[in-house]
Protein backbone atom coordinates (compact mmCIF):
# COMPACT_ATOMS: atom_id res chain seq x y z
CA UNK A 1 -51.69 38.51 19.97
CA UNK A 2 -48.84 38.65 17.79
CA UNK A 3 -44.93 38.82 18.56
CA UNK A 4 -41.99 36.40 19.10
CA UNK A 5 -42.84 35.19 22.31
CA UNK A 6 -46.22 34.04 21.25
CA UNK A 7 -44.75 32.43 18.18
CA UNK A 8 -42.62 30.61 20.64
CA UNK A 9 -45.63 29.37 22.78
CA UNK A 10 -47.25 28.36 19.56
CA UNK A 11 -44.30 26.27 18.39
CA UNK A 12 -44.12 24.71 22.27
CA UNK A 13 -47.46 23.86 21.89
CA UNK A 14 -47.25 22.28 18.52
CA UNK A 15 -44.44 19.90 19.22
CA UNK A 16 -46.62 18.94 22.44
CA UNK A 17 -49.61 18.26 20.48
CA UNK A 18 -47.29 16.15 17.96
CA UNK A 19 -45.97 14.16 20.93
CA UNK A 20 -48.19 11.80 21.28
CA UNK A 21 -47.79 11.07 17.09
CA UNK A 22 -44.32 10.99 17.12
CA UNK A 23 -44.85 8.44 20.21
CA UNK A 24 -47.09 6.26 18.17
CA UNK A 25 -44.69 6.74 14.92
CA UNK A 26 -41.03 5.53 16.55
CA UNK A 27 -42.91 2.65 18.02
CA UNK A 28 -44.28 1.31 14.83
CA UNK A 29 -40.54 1.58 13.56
CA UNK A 30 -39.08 -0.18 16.57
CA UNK A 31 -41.79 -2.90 16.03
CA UNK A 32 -40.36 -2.84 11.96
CA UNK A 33 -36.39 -3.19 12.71
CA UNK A 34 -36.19 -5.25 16.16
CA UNK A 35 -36.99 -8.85 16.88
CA UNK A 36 -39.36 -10.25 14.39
CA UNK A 37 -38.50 -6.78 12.13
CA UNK A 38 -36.11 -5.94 9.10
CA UNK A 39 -32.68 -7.00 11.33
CA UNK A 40 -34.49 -10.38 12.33
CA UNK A 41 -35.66 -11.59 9.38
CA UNK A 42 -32.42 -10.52 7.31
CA UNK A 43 -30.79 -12.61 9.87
CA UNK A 44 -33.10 -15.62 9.54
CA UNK A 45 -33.03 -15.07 5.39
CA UNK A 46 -29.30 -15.25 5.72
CA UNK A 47 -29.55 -18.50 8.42
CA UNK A 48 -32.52 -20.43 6.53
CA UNK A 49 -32.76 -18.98 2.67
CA UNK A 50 -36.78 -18.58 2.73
CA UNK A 51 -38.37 -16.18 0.79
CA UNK A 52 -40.89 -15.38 2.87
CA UNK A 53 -38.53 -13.87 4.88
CA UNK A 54 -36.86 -12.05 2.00
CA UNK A 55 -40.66 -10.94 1.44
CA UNK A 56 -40.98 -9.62 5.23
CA UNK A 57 -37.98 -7.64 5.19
CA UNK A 58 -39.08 -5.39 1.65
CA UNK A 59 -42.36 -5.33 3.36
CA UNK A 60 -41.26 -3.89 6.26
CA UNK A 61 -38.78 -1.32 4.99
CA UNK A 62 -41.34 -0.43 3.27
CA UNK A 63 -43.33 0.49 6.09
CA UNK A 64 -40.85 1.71 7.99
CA UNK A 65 -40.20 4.49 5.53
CA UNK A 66 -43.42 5.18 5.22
CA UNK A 67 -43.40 5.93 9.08
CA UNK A 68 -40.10 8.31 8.80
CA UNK A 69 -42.00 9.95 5.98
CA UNK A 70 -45.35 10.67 8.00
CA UNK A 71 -43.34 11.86 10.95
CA UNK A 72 -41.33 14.21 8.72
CA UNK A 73 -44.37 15.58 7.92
CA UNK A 74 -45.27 16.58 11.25
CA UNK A 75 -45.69 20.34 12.34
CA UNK A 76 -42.83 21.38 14.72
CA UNK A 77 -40.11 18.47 14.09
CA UNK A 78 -36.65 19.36 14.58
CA UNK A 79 -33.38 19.81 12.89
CA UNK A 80 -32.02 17.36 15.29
CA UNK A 81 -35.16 15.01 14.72
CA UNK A 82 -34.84 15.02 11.02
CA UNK A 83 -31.08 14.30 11.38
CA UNK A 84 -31.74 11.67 13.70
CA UNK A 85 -34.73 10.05 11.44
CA UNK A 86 -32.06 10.16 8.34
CA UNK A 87 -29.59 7.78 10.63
CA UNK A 88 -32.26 5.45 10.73
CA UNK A 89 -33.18 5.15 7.06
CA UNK A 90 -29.29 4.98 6.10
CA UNK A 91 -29.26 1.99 8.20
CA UNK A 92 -31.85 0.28 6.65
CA UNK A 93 -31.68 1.32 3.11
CA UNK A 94 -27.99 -0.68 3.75
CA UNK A 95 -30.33 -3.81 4.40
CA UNK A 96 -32.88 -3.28 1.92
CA UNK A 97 -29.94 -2.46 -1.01
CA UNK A 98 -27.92 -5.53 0.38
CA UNK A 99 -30.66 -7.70 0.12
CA UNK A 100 -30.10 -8.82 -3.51
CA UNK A 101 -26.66 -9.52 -3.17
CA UNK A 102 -27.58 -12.01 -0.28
CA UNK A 103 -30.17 -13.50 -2.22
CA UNK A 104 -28.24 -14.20 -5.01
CA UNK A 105 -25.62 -15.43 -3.06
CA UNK A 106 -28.47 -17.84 -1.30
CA UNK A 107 -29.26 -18.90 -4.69
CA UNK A 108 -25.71 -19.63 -5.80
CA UNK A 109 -25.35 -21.73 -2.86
CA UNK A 110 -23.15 -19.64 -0.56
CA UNK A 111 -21.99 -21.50 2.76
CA UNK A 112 -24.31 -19.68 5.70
CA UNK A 113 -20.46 -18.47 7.13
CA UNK A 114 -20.25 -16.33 4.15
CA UNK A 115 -23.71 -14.82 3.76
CA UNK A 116 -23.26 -12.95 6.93
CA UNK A 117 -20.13 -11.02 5.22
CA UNK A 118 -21.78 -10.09 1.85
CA UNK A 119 -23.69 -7.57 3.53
CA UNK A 120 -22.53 -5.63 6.66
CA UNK A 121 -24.36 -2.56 8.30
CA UNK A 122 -23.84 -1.21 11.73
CA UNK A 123 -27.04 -1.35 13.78
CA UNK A 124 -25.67 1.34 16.17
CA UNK A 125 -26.56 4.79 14.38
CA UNK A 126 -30.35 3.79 14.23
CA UNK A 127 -30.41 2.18 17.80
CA UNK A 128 -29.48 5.49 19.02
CA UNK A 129 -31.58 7.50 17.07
CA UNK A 130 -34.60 5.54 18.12
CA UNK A 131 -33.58 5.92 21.65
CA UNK A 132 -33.11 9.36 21.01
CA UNK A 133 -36.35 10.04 19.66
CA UNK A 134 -38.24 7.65 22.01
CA UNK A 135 -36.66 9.26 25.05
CA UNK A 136 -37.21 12.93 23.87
CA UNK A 137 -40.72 13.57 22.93
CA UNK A 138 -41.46 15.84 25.17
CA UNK A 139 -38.19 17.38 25.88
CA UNK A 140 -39.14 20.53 26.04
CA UNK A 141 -36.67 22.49 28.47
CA UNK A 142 -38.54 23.66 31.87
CA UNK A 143 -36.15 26.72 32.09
CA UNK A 144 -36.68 27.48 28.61
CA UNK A 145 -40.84 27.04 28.55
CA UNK A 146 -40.40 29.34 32.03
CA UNK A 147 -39.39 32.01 29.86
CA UNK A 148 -41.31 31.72 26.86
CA UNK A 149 -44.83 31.48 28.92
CA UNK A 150 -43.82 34.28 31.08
CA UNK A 151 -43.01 36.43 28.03
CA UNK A 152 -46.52 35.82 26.83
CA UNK A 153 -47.96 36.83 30.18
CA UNK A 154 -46.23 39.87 30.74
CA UNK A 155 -47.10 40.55 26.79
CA UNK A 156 -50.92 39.62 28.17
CA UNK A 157 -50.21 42.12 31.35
CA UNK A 158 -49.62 44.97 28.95
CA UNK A 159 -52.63 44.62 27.30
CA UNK A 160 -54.50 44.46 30.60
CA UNK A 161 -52.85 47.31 31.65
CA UNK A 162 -53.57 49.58 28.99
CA UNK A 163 -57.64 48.70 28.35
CA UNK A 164 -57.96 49.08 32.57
CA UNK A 165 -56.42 52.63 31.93
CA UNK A 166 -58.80 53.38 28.87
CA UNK A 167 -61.39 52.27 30.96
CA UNK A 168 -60.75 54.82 33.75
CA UNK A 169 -59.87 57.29 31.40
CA UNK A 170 -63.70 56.98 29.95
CA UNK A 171 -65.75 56.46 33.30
CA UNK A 172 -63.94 59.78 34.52
């Protein structure tokens, strides 16, 4: 069966296949940016000076883009989904390019007071784009499937239409 409303089907049923993916994928990269992720252990570099947390925070960005990578990669993700997976690596890219400033200013001795302004990035665009994407993995419109699937059955009806009227065409 070929035609647009069977394309449409097909694309419905490839982002519903993906769901569960894209599930596992924004929670790996809520685990890498939220308590005990990039944001808390820039915090606790700028707080305490350690390296290992300088070491956590590369290690997870790098992770993290990994993740926005693989789920880019997915069949059937979205204009909207791409945009809102770009929010999320401005954000962090902002940490992970600000981190040698702060470490060098660590290093030169910088009062704690004045680490937290060398480097200042607004968590708000990725919150809400991992909300976003959390909350909308299987947001596929009711009213819109409705039509698509009924499309493919009255495409299905037309078939069965014409090969029951062959096949009383060649019994008589």
């Amino acid at each position: 069966l070929v035609g647009p409303a069977v394309d449409e089907v097909d694309a419905i049923r490839e982002a519903l296949l993906n769901a569960e993916k894209k599930h596992q994928l924004v929670s790996s990269m809520k685990k890498y940016v939220g308590y005990g992720g990039i944001i808390h252990n820039f915090k606790n570099y700028v707080i305490r000076g350690n390296i290992k947390y300088e070491k956590k925070i590369i290690e997870q960005y790098d992770l993290l883009i990994s993740k926005i990578k693989e789920y880019k990669s997915l069949k059937a993700v979205s204009p909207a989904e791409l945009a809102l997976l770009d929010d999320i690596q401005k954000v962090f890219t902002k940490y992970y390019n600000g981190l040698p400033r702060v470490v060098e200013a660590v290093n030169n001795g910088t009062p704690v007071k004045q680490l937290d302004k060398v480097v200042k990035v607004s968590d708000g665009p990725a919150v809400s784009a991992l909300h976003k994407l959390g909350s909308s993995l299987f947001s596929v419109e009711s009213e819109y499937w409705f039509k698509t699937i009924t499309a493919k059955i009255n495409l299905l009806k037309k078939i069965d239409d014409y090969l029951a009227k062959e096949l009383i065409t060649s019994i008589d």
